[in-house]
PDB file of N, CA and C in Angstrom:
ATOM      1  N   UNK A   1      26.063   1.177  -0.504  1.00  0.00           N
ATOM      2  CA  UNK A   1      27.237   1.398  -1.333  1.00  0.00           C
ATOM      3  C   UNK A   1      28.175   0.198  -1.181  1.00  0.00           C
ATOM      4  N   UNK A   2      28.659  -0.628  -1.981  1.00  0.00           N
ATOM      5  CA  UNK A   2      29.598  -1.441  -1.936  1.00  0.00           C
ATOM      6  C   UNK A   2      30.871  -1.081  -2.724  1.00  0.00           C
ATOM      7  N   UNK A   3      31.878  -1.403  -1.924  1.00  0.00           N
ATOM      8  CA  UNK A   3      33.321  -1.381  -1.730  1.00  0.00           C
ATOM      9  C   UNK A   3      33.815  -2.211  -2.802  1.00  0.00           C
ATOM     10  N   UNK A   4      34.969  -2.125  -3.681  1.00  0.00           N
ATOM     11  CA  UNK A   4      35.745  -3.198  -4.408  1.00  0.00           C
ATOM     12  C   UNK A   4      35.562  -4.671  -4.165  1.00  0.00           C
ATOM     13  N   UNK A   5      35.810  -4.344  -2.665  1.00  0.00           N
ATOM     14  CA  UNK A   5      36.011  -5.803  -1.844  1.00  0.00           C
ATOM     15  C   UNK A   5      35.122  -6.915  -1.710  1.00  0.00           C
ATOM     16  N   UNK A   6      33.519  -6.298  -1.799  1.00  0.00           N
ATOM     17  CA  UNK A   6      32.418  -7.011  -1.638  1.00  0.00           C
ATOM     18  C   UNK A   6      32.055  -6.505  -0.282  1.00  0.00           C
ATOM     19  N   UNK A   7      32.288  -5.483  -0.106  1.00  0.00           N
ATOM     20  CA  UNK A   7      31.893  -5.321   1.438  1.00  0.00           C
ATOM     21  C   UNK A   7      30.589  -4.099   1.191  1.00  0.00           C
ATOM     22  N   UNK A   8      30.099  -4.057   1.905  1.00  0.00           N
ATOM     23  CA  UNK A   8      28.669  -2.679   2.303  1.00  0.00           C
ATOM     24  C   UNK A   8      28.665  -1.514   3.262  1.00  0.00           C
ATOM     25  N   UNK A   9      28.753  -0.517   2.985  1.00  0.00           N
ATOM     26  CA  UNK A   9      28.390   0.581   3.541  1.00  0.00           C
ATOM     27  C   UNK A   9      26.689   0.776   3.623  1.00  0.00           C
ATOM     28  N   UNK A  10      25.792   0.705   4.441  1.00  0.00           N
ATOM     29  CA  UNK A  10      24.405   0.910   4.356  1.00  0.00           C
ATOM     30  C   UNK A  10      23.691   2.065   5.144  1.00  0.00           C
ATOM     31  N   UNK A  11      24.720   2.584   5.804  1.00  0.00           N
ATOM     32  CA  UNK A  11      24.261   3.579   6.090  1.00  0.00           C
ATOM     33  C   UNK A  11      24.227   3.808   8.265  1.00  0.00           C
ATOM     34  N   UNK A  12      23.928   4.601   8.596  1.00  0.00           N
ATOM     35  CA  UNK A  12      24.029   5.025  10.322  1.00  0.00           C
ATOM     36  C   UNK A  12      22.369   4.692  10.428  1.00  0.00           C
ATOM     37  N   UNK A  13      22.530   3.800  11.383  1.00  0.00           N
ATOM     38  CA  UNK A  13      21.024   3.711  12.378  1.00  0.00           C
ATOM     39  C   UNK A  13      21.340   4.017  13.631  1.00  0.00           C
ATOM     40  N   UNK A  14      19.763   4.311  14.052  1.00  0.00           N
ATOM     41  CA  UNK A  14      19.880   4.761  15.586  1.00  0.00           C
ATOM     42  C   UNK A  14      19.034   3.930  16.375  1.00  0.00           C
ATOM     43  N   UNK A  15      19.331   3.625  17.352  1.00  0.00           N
ATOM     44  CA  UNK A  15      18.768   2.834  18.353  1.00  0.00           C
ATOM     45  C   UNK A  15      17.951   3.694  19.162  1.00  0.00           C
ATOM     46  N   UNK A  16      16.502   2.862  19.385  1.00  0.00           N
ATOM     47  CA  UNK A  16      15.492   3.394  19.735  1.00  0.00           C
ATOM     48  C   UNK A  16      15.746   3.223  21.472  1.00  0.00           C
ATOM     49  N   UNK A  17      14.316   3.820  22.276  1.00  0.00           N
ATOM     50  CA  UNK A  17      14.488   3.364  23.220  1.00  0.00           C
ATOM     51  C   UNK A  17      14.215   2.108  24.286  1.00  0.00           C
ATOM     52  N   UNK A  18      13.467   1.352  23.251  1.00  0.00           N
ATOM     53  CA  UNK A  18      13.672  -0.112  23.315  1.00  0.00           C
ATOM     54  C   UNK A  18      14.718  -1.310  22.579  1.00  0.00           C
ATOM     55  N   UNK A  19      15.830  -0.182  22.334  1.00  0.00           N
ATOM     56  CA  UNK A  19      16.961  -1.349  22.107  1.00  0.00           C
ATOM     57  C   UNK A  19      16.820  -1.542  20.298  1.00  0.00           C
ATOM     58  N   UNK A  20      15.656  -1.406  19.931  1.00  0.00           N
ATOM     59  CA  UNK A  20      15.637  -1.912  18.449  1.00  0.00           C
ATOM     60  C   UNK A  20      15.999  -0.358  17.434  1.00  0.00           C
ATOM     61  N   UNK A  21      16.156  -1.306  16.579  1.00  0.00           N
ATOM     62  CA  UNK A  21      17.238  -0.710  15.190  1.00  0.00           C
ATOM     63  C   UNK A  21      15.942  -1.001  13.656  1.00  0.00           C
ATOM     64  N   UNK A  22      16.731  -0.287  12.815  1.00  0.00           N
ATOM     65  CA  UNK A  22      15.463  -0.921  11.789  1.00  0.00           C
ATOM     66  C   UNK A  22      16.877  -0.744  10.691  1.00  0.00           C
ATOM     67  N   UNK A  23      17.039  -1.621  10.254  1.00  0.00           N
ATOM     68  CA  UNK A  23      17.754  -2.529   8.820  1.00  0.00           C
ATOM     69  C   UNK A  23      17.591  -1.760   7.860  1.00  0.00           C
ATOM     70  N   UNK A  24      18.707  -1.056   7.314  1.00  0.00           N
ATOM     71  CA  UNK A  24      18.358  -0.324   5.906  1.00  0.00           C
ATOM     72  C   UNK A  24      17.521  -1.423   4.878  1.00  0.00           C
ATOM     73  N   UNK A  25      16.848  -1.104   3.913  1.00  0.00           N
ATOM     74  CA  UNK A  25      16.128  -1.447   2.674  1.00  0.00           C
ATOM     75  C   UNK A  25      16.900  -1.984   2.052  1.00  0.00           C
ATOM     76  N   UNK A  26      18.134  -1.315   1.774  1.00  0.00           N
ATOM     77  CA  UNK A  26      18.995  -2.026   1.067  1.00  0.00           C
ATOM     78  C   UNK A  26      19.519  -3.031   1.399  1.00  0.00           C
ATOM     79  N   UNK A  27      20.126  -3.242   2.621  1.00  0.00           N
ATOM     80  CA  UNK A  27      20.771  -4.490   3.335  1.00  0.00           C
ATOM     81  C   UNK A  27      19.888  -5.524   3.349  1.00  0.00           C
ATOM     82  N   UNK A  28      18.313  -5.085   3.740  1.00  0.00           N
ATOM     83  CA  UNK A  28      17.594  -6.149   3.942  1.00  0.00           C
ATOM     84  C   UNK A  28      17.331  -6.769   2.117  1.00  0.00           C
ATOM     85  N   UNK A  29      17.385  -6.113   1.689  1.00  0.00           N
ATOM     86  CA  UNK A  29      17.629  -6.740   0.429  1.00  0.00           C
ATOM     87  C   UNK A  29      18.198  -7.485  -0.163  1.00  0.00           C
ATOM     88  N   UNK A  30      19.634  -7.119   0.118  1.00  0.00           N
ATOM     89  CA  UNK A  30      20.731  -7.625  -0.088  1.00  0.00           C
ATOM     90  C   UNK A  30      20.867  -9.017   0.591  1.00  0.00           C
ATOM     91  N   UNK A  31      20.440  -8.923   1.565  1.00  0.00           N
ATOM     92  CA  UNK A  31      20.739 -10.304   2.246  1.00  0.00           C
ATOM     93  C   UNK A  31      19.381 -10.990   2.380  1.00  0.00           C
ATOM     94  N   UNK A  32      18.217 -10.854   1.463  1.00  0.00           N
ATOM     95  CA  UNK A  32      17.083 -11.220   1.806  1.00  0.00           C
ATOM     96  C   UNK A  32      16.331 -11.191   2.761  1.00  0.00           C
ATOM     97  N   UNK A  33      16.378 -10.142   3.498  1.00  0.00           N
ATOM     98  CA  UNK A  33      15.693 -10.375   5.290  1.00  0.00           C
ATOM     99  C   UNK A  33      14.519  -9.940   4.838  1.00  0.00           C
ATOM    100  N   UNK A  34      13.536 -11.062   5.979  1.00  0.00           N
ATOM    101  CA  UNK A  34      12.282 -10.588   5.496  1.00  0.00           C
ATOM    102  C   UNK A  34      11.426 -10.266   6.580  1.00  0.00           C
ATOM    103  N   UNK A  35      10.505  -9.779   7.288  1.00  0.00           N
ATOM    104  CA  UNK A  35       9.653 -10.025   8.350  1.00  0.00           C
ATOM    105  C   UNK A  35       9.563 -11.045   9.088  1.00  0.00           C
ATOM    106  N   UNK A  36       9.905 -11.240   9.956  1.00  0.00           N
ATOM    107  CA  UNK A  36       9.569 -13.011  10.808  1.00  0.00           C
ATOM    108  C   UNK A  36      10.943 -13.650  10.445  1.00  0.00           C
ATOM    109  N   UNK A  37      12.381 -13.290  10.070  1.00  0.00           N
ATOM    110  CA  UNK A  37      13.304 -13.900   9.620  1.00  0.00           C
ATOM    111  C   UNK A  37      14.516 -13.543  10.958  1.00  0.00           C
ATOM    112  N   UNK A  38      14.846 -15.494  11.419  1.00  0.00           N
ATOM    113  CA  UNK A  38      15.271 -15.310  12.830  1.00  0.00           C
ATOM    114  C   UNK A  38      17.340 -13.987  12.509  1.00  0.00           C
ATOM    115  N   UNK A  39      17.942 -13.712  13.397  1.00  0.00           N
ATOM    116  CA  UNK A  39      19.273 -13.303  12.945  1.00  0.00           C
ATOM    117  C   UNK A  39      20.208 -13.531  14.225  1.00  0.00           C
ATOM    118  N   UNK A  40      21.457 -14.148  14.113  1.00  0.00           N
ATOM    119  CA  UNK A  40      22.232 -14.095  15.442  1.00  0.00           C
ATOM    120  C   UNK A  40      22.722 -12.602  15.142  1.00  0.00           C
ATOM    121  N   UNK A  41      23.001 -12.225  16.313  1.00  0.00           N
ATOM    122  CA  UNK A  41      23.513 -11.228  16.937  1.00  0.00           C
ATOM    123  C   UNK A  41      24.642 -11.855  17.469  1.00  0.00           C
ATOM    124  N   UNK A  42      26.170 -11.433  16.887  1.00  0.00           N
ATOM    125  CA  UNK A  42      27.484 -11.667  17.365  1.00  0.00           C
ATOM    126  C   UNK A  42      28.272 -10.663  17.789  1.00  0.00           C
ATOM    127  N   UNK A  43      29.165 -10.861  18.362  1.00  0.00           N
ATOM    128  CA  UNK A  43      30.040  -9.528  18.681  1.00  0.00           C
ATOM    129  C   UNK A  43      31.322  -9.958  19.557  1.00  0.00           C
ATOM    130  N   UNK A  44      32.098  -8.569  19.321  1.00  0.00           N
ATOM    131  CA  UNK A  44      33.547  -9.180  20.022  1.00  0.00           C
ATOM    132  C   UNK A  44      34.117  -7.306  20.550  1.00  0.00           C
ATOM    133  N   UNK A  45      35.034  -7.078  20.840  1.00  0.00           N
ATOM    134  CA  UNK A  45      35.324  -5.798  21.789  1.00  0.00           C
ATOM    135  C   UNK A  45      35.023  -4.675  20.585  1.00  0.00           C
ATOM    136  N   UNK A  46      34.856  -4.975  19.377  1.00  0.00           N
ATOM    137  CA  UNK A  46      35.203  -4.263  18.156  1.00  0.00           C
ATOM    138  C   UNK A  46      33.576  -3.607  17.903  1.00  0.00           C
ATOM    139  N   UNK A  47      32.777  -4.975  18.187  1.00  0.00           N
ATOM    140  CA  UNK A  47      31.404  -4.657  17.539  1.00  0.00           C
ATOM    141  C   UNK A  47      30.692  -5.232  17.508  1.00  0.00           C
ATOM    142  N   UNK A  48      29.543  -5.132  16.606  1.00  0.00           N
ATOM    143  CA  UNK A  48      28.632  -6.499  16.573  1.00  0.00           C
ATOM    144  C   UNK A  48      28.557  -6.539  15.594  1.00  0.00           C
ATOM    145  N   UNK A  49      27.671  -7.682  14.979  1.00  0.00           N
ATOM    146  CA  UNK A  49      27.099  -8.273  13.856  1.00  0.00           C
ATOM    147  C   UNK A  49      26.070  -9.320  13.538  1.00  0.00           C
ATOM    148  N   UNK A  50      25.512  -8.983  12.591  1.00  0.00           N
ATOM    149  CA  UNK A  50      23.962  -9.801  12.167  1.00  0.00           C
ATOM    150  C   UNK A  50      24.212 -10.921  11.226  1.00  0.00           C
ATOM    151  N   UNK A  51      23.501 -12.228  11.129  1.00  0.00           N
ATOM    152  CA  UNK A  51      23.583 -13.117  10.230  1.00  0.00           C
ATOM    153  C   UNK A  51      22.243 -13.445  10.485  1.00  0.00           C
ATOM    154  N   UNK A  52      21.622 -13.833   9.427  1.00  0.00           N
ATOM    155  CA  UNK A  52      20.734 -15.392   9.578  1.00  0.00           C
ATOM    156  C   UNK A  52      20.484 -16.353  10.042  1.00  0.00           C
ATOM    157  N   UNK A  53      20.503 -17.205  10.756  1.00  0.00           N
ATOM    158  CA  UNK A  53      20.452 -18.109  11.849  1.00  0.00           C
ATOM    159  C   UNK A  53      20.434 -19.157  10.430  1.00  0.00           C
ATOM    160  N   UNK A  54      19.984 -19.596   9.084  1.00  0.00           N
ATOM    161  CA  UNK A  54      20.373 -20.788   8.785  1.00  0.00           C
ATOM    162  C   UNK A  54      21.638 -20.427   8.063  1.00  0.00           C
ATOM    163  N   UNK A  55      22.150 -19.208   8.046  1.00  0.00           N
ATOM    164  CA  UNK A  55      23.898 -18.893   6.953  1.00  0.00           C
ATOM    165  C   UNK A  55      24.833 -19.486   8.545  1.00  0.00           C
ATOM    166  N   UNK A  56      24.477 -19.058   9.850  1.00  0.00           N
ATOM    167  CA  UNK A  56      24.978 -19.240  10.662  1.00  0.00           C
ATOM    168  C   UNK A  56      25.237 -20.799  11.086  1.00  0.00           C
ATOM    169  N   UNK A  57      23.701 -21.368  10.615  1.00  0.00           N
ATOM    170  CA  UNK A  57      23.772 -23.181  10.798  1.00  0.00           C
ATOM    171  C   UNK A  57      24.738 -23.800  10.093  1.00  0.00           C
ATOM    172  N   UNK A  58      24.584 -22.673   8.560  1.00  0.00           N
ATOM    173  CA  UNK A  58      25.370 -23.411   7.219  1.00  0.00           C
ATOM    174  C   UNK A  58      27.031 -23.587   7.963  1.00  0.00           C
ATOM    175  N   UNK A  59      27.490 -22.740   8.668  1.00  0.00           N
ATOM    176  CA  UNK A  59      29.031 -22.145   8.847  1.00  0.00           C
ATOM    177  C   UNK A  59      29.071 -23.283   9.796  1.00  0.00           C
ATOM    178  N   UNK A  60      28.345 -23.669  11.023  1.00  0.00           N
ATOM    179  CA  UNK A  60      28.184 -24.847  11.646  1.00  0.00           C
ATOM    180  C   UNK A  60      27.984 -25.991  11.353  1.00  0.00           C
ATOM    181  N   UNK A  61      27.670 -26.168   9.904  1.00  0.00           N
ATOM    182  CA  UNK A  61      27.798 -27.491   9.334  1.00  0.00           C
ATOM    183  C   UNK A  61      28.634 -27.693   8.483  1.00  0.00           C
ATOM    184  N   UNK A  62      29.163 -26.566   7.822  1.00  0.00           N
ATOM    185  CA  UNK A  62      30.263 -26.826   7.290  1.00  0.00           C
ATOM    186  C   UNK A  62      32.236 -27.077   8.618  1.00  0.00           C
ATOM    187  N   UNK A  63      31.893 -26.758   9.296  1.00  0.00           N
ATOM    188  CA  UNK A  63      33.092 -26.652  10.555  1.00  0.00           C
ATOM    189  C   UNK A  63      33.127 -27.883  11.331  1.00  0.00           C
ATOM    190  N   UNK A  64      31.724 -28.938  11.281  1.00  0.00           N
ATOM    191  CA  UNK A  64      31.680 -29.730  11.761  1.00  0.00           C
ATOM    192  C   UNK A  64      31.561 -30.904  10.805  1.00  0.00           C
ATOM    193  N   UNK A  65      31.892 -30.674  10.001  1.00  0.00           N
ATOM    194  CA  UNK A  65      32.153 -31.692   9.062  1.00  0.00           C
ATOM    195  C   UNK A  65      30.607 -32.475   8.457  1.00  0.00           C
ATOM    196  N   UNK A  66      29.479 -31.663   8.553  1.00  0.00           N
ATOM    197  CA  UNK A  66      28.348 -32.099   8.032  1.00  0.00           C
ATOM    198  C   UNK A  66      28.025 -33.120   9.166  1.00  0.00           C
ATOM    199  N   UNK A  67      28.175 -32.773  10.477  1.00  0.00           N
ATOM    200  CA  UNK A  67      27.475 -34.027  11.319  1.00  0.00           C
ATOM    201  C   UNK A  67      26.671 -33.301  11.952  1.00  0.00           C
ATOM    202  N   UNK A  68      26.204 -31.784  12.250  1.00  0.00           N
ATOM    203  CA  UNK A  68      24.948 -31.453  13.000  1.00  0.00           C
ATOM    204  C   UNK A  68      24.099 -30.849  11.842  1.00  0.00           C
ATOM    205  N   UNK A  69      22.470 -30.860  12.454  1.00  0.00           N
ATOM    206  CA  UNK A  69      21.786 -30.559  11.169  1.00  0.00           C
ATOM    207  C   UNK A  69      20.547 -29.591  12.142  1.00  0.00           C
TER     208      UNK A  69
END
């Protein structure tokens, strides 16, 4: 479900007992995730969060002024 804002509601997962989660259909959609596709794992007292490891490079090359690759 998306919000006015551009934001996503995708729904409650549950964590197994090896730690792993499984990605709604939709999200993985949405953001193209595919099998074998790396993701940082971020977080701060609030929560966590998933990216892509090259949207994450992109944010690192754009902050550094296009000098790491």
């Amino acid at each position: 479900m998306e919000a006015d804002n551009g934001k996503y509601l995708f729904g409650v997962v549950k964590v197994g007992e090896r730690g792993q989660i499984v990605i709604p259909k939709e999200a993985r959609e949405q953001y193209d995730i595919k099998a074998g596709d790396s993701l940082m794992v971020l977080g701060d007292n609030k929560g966590i969060a998933m990216l892509k490891t090259e949207v994450f490079q992109d944010i690192i090359n754009q902050a550094m002024g296009g000098l790491t690759k």
